[in-house]
N, C-alpha and C. Protein backbone atom coordinates (compact mmCIF):
# COMPACT_ATOMS: atom_id res chain seq x y z
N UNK A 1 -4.52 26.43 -13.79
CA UNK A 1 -3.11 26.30 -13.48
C UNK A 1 -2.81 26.86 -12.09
N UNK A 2 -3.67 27.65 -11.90
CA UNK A 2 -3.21 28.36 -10.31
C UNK A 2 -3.58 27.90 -9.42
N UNK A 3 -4.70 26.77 -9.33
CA UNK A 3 -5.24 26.11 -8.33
C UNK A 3 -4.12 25.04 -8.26
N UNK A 4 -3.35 24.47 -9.19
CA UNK A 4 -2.16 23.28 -9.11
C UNK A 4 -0.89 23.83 -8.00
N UNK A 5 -0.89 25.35 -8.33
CA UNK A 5 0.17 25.86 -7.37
C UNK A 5 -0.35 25.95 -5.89
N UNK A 6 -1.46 26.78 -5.81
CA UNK A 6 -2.14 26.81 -4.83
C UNK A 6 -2.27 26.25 -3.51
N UNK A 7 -2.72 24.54 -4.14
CA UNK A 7 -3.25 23.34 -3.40
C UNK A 7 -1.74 23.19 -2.90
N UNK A 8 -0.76 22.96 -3.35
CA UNK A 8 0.37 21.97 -2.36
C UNK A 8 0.77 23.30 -1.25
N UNK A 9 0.47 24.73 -1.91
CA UNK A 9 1.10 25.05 -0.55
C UNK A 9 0.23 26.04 0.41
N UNK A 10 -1.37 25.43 0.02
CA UNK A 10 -2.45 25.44 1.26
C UNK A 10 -2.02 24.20 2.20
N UNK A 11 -1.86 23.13 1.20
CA UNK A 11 -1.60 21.83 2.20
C UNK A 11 -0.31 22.08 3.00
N UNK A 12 0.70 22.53 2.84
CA UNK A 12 1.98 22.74 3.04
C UNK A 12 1.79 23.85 4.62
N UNK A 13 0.70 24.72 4.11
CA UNK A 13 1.01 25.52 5.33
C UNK A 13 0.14 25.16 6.45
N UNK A 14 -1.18 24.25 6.15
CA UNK A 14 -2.17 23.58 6.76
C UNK A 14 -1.14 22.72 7.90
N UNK A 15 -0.04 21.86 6.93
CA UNK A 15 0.63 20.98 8.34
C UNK A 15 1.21 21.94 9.07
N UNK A 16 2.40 22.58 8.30
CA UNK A 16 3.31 23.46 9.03
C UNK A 16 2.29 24.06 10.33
N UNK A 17 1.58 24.67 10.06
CA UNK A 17 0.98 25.47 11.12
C UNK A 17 0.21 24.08 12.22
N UNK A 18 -0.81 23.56 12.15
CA UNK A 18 -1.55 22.49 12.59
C UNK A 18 -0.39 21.08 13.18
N UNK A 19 -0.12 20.21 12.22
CA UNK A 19 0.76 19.10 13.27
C UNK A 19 2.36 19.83 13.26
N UNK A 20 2.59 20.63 12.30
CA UNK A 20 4.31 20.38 12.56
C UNK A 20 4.43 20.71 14.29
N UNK A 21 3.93 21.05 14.80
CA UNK A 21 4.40 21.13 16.20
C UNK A 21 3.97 20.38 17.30
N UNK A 22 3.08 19.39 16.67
CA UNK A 22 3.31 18.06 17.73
C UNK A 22 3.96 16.76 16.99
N UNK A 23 5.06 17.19 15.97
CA UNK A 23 5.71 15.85 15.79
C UNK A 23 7.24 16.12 15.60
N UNK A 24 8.15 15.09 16.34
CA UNK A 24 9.19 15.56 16.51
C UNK A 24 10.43 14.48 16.17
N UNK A 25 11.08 14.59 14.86
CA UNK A 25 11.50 13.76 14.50
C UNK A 25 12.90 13.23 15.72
N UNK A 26 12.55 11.85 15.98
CA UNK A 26 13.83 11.46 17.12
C UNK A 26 14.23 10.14 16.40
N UNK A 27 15.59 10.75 15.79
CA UNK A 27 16.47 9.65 15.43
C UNK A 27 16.77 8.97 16.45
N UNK A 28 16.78 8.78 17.66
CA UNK A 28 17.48 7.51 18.23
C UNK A 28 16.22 6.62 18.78
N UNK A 29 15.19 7.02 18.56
CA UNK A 29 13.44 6.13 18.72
C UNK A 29 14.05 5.30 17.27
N UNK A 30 14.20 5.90 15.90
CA UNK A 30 14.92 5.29 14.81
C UNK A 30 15.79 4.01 14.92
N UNK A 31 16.76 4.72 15.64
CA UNK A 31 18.11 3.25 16.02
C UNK A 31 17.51 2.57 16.67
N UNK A 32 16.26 2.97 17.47
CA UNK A 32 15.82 1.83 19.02
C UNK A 32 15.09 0.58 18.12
N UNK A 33 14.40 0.66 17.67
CA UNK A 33 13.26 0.64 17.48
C UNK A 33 12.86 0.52 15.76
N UNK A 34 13.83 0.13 14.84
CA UNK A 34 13.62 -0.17 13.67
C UNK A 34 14.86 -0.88 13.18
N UNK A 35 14.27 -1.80 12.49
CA UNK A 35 14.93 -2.37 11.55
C UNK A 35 14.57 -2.66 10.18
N UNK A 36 15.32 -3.52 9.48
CA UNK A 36 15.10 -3.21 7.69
C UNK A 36 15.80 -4.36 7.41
N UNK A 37 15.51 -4.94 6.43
CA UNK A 37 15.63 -6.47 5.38
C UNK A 37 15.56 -5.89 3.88
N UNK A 38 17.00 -6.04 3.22
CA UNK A 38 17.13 -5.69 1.87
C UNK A 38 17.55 -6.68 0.87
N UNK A 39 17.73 -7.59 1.94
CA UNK A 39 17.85 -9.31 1.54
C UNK A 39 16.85 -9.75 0.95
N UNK A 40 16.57 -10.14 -0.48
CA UNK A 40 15.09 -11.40 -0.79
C UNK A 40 14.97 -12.05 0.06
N UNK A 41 14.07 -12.92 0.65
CA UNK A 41 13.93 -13.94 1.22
C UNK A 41 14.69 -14.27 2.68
N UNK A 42 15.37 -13.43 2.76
CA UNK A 42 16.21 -13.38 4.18
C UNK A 42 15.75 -13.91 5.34
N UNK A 43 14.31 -12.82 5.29
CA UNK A 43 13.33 -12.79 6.57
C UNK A 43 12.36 -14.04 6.14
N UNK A 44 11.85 -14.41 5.51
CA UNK A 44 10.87 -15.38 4.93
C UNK A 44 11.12 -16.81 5.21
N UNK A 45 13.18 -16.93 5.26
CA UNK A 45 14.27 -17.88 5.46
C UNK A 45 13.98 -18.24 7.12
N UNK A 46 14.06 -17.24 7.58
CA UNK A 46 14.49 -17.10 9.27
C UNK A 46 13.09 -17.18 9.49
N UNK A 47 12.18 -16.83 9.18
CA UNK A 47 10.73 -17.25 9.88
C UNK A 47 10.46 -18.49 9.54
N UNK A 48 10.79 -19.34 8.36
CA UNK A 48 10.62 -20.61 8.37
C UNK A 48 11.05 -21.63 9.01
N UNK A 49 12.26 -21.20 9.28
CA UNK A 49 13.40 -21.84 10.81
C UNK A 49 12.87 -21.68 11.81
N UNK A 50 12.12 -20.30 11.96
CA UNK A 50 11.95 -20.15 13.72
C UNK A 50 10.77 -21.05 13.63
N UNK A 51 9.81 -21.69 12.89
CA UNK A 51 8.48 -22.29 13.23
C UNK A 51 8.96 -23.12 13.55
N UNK A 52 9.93 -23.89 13.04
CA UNK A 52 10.17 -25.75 13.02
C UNK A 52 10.64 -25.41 14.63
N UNK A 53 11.19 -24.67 15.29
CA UNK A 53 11.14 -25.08 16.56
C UNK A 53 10.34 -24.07 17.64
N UNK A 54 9.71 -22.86 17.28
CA UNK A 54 8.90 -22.62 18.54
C UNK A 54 6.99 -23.32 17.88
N UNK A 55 7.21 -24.30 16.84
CA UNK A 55 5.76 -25.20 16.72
C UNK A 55 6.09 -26.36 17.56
N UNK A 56 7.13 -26.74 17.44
CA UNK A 56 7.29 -27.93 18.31
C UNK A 56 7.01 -29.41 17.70
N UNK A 57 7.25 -28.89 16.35
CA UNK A 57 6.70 -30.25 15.53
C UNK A 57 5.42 -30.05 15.22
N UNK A 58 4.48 -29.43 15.55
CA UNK A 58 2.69 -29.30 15.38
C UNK A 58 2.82 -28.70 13.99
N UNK A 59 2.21 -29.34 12.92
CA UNK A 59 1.93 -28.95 11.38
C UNK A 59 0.82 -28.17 11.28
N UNK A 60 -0.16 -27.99 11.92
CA UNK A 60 -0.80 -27.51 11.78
C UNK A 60 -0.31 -26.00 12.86
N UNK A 61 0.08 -26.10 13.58
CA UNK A 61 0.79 -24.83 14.15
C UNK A 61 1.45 -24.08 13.03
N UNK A 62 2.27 -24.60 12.13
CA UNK A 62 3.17 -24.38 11.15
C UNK A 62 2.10 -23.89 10.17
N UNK A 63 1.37 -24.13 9.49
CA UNK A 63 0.60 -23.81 8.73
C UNK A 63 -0.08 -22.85 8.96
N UNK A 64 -0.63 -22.54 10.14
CA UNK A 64 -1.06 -21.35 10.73
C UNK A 64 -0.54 -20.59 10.70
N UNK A 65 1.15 -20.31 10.77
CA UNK A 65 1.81 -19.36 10.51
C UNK A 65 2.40 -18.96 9.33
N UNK A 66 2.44 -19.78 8.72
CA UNK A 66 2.77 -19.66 7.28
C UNK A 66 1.51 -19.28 6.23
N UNK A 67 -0.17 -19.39 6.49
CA UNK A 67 -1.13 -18.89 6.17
C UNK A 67 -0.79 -16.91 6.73
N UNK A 68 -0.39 -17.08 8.05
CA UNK A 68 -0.16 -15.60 8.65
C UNK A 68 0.39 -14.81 8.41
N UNK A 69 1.81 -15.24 8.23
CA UNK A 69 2.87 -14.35 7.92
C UNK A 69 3.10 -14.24 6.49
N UNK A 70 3.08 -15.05 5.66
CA UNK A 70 3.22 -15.25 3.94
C UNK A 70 1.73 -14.63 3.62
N UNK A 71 0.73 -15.74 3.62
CA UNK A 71 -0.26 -15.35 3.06
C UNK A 71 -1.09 -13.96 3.46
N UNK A 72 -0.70 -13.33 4.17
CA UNK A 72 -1.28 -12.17 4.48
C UNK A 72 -0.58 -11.11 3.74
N UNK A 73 0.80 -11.50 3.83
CA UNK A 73 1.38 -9.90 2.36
C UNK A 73 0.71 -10.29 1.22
N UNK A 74 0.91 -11.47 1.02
CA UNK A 74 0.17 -12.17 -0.19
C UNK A 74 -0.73 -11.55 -1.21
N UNK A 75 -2.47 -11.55 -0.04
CA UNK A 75 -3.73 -11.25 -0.20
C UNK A 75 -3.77 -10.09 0.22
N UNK A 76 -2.73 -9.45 0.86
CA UNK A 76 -3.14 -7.47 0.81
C UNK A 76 -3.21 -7.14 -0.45
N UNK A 77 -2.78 -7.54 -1.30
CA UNK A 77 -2.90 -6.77 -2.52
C UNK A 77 -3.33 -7.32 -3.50
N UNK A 78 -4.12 -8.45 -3.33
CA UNK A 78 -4.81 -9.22 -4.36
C UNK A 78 -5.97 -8.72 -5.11
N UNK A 79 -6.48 -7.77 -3.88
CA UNK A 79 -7.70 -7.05 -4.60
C UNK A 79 -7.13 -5.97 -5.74
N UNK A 80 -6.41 -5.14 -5.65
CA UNK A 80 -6.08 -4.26 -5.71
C UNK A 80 -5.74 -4.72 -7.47
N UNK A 81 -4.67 -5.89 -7.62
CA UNK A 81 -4.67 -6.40 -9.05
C UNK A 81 -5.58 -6.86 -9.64
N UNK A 82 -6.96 -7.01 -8.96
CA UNK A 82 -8.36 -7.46 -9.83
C UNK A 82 -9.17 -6.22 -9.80
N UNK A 83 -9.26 -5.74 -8.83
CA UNK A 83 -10.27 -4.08 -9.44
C UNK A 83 -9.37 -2.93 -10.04
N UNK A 84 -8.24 -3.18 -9.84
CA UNK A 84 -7.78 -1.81 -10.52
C UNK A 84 -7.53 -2.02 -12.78
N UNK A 85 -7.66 -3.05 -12.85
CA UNK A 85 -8.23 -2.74 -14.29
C UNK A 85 -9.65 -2.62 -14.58
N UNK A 86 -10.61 -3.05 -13.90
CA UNK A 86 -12.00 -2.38 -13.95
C UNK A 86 -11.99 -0.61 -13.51
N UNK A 87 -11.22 -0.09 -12.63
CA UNK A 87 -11.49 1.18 -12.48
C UNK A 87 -10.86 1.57 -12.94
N UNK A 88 -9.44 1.95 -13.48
CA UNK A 88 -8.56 2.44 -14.36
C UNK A 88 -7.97 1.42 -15.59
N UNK A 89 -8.45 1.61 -16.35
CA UNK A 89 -8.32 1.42 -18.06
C UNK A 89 -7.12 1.62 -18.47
N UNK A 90 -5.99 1.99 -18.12
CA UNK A 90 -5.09 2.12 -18.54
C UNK A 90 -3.92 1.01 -17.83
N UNK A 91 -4.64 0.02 -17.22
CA UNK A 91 -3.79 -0.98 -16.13
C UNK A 91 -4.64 -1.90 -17.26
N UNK A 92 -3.71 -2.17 -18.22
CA UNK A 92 -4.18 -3.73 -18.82
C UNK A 92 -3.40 -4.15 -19.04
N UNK A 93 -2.57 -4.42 -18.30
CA UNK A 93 -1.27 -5.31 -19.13
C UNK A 93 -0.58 -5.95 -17.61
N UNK A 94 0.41 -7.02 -17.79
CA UNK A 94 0.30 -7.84 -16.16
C UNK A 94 1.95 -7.07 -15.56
N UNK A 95 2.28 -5.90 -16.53
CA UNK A 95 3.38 -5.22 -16.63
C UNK A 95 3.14 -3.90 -15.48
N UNK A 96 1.68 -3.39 -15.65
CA UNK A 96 1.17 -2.53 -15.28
C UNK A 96 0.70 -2.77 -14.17
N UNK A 97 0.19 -3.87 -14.10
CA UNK A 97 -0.04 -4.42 -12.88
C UNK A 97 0.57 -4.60 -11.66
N UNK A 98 1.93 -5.00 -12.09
CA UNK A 98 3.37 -5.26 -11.29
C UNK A 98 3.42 -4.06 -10.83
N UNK A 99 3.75 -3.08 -11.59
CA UNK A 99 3.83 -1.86 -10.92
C UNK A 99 3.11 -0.64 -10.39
N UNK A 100 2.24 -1.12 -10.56
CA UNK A 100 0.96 -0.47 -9.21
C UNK A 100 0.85 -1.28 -7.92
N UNK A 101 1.40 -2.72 -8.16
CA UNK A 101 1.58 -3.38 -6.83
C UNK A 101 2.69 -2.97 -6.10
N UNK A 102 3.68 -2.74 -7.27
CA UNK A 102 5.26 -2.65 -6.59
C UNK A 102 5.34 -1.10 -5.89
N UNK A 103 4.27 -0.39 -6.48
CA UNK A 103 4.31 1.18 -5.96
C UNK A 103 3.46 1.18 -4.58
N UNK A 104 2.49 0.51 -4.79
CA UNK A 104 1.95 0.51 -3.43
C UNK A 104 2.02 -0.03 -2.39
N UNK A 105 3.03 -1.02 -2.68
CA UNK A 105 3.75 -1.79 -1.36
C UNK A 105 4.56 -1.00 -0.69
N UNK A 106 5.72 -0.45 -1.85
CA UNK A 106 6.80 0.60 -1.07
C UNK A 106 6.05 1.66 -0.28
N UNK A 107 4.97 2.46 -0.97
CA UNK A 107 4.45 4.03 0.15
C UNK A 107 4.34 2.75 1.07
N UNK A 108 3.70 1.91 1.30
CA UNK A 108 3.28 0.91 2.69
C UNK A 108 4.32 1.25 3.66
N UNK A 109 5.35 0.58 2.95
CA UNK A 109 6.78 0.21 3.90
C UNK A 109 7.70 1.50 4.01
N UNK A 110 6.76 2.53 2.97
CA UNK A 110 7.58 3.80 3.16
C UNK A 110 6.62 4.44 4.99
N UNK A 111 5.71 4.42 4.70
CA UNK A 111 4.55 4.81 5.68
C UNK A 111 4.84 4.32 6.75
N UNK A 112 5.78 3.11 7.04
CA UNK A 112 6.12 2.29 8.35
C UNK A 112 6.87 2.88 9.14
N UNK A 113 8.31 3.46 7.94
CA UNK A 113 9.64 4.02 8.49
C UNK A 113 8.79 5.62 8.71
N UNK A 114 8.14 5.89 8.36
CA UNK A 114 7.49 7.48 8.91
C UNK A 114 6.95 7.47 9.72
N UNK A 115 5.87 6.35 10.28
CA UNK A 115 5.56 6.24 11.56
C UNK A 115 6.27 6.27 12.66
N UNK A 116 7.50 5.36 12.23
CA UNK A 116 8.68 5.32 13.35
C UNK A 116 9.28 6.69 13.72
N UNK A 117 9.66 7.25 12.70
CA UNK A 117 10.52 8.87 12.37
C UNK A 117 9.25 9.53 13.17
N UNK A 118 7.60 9.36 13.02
CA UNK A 118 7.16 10.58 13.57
C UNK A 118 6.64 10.20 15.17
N UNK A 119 7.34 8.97 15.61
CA UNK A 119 6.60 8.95 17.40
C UNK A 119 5.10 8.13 16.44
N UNK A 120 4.89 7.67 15.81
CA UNK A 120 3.59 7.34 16.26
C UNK A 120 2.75 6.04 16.27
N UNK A 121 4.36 5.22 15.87
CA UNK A 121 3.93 4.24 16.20
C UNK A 121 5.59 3.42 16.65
N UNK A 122 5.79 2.25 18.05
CA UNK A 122 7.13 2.20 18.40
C UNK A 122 7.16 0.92 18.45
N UNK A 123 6.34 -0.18 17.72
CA UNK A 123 6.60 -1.12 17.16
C UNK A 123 7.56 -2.35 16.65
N UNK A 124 8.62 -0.84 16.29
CA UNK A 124 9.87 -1.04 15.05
C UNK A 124 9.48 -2.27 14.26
N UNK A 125 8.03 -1.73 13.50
CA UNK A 125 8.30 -2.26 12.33
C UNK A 125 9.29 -1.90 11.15
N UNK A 126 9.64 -3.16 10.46
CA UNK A 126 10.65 -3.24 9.78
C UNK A 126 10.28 -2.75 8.12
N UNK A 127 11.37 -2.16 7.17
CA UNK A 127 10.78 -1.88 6.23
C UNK A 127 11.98 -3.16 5.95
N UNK A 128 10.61 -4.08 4.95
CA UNK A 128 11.19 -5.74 4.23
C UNK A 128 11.18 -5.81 3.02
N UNK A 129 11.62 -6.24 2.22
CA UNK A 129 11.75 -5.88 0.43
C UNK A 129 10.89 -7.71 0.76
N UNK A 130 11.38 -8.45 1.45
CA UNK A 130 10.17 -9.70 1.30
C UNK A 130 9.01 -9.07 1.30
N UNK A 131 7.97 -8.21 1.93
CA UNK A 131 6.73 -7.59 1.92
C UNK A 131 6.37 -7.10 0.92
N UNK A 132 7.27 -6.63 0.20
CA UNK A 132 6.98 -5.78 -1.18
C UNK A 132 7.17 -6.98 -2.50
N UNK A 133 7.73 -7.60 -2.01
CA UNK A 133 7.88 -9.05 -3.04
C UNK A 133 6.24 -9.82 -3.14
N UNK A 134 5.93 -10.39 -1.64
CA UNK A 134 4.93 -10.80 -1.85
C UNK A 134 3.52 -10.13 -2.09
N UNK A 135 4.09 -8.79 -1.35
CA UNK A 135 2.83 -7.82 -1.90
C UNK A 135 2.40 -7.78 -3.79
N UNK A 136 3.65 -6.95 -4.02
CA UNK A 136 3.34 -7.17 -5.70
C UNK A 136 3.11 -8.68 -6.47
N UNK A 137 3.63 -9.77 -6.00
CA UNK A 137 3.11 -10.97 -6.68
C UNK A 137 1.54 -11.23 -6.15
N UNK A 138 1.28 -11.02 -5.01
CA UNK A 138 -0.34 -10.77 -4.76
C UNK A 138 -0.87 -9.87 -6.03
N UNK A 139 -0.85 -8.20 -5.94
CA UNK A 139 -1.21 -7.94 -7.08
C UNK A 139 -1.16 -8.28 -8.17
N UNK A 140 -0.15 -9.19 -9.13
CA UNK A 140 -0.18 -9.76 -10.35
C UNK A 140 -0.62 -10.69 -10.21
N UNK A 141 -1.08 -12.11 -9.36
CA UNK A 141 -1.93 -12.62 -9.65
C UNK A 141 -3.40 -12.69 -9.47
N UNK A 142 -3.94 -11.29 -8.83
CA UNK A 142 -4.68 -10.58 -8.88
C UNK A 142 -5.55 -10.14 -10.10
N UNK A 143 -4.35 -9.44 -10.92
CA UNK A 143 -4.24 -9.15 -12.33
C UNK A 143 -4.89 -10.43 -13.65
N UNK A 144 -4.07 -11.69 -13.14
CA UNK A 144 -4.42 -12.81 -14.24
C UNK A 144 -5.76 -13.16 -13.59
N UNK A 145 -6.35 -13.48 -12.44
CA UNK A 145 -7.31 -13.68 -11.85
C UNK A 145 -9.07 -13.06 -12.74
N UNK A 146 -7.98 -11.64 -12.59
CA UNK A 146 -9.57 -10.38 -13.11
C UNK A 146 -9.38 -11.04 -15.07
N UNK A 147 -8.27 -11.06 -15.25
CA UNK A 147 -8.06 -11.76 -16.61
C UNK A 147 -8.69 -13.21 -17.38
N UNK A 148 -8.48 -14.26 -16.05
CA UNK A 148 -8.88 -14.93 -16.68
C UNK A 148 -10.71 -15.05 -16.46
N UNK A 149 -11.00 -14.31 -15.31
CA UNK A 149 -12.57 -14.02 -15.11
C UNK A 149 -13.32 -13.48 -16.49
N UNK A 150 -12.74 -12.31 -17.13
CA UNK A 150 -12.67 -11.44 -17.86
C UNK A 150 -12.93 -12.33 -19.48
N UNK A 151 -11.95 -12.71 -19.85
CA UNK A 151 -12.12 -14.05 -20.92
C UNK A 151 -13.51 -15.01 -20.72
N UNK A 152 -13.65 -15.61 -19.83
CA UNK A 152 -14.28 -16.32 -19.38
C UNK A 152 -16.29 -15.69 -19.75
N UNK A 153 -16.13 -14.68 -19.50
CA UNK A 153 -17.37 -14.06 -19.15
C UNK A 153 -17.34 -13.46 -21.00
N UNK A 154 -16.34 -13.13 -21.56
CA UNK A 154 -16.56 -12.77 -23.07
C UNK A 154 -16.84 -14.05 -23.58
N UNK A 155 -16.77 -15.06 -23.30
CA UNK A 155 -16.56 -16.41 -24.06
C UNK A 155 -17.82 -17.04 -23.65
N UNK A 156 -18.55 -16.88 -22.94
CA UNK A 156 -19.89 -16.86 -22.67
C UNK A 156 -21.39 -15.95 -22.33
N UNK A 157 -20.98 -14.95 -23.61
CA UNK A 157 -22.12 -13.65 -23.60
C UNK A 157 -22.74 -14.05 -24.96
């Protein structure tokens, strides 16, 4: 029990002493330099508009970006819904699934707005509830994926 107390405030005094004094929170790097989408589909809307005219008509331009920008939140987390019921046993259900995707998208997009807050990255990436949408539907069909593999391989042993 004393090592549970211990650990958070070895870690606690490890930053304090070590980075707290090269990071310096600047709210107006914040206002510069970030934005946020709490809209479904808002951003997903407006990137599908902006292709049809900076592709210029080229479909295959279009597709390229729509493989880029969609399919890449997509497949970040595809793995994640097929090995995480092989390594943790207690993720069997496509309920459980959802929400180990839905948790690990947000620290993502939580991790974005902290980068911004700590100087260390000036980007202004955006924290997008579209990212966390397609992130977690990546992980659940991730989930049926390891599922229907899973069946498949009992049904022929």
């Amino acid at each position: 029990m004393l090592f549970y107390i211990k650990s958070p405030c070895l870690g606690i005094s490890i930053y304090w002493i070590s980075i707290k004094p090269y990071t310096k929170i600047n709210l107006n790097i914040l206002k510069q330099h970030f934005s946020y989408n709490l809209q479904p589909f808002k951003q997903l809307t407006y990137q599908l508009e902006r292709m049809e005219i900076e592709s210029g008509g080229s479909k295959l331009f279009r597709i390229k970006l729509i493989l880029r920008n969609f399919g890449g939140n997509f497949i970040l987390l595809l793995p994640l819904g097929m090995f995480s019921p092989m390594i943790f046993k207690k993720v069997n259900t496509i309920f459980k699934a959802l929400l180990l995707g839905f948790l690990t998208s947000l620290a993502i997009e939580l991790t974005e707005i902290l980068e911004v807050l700590l100087n260390i990255s000036r980007w202004g990436i955006a924290f997008d509830i579209d990212d966390i949408i397609l992130n977690t539907l990546g992980a659940a069909i991730g989930y049926l994926v390891y599922k229907i593999f899973a069946t498949l391989l009992q049904k022929f042993k």
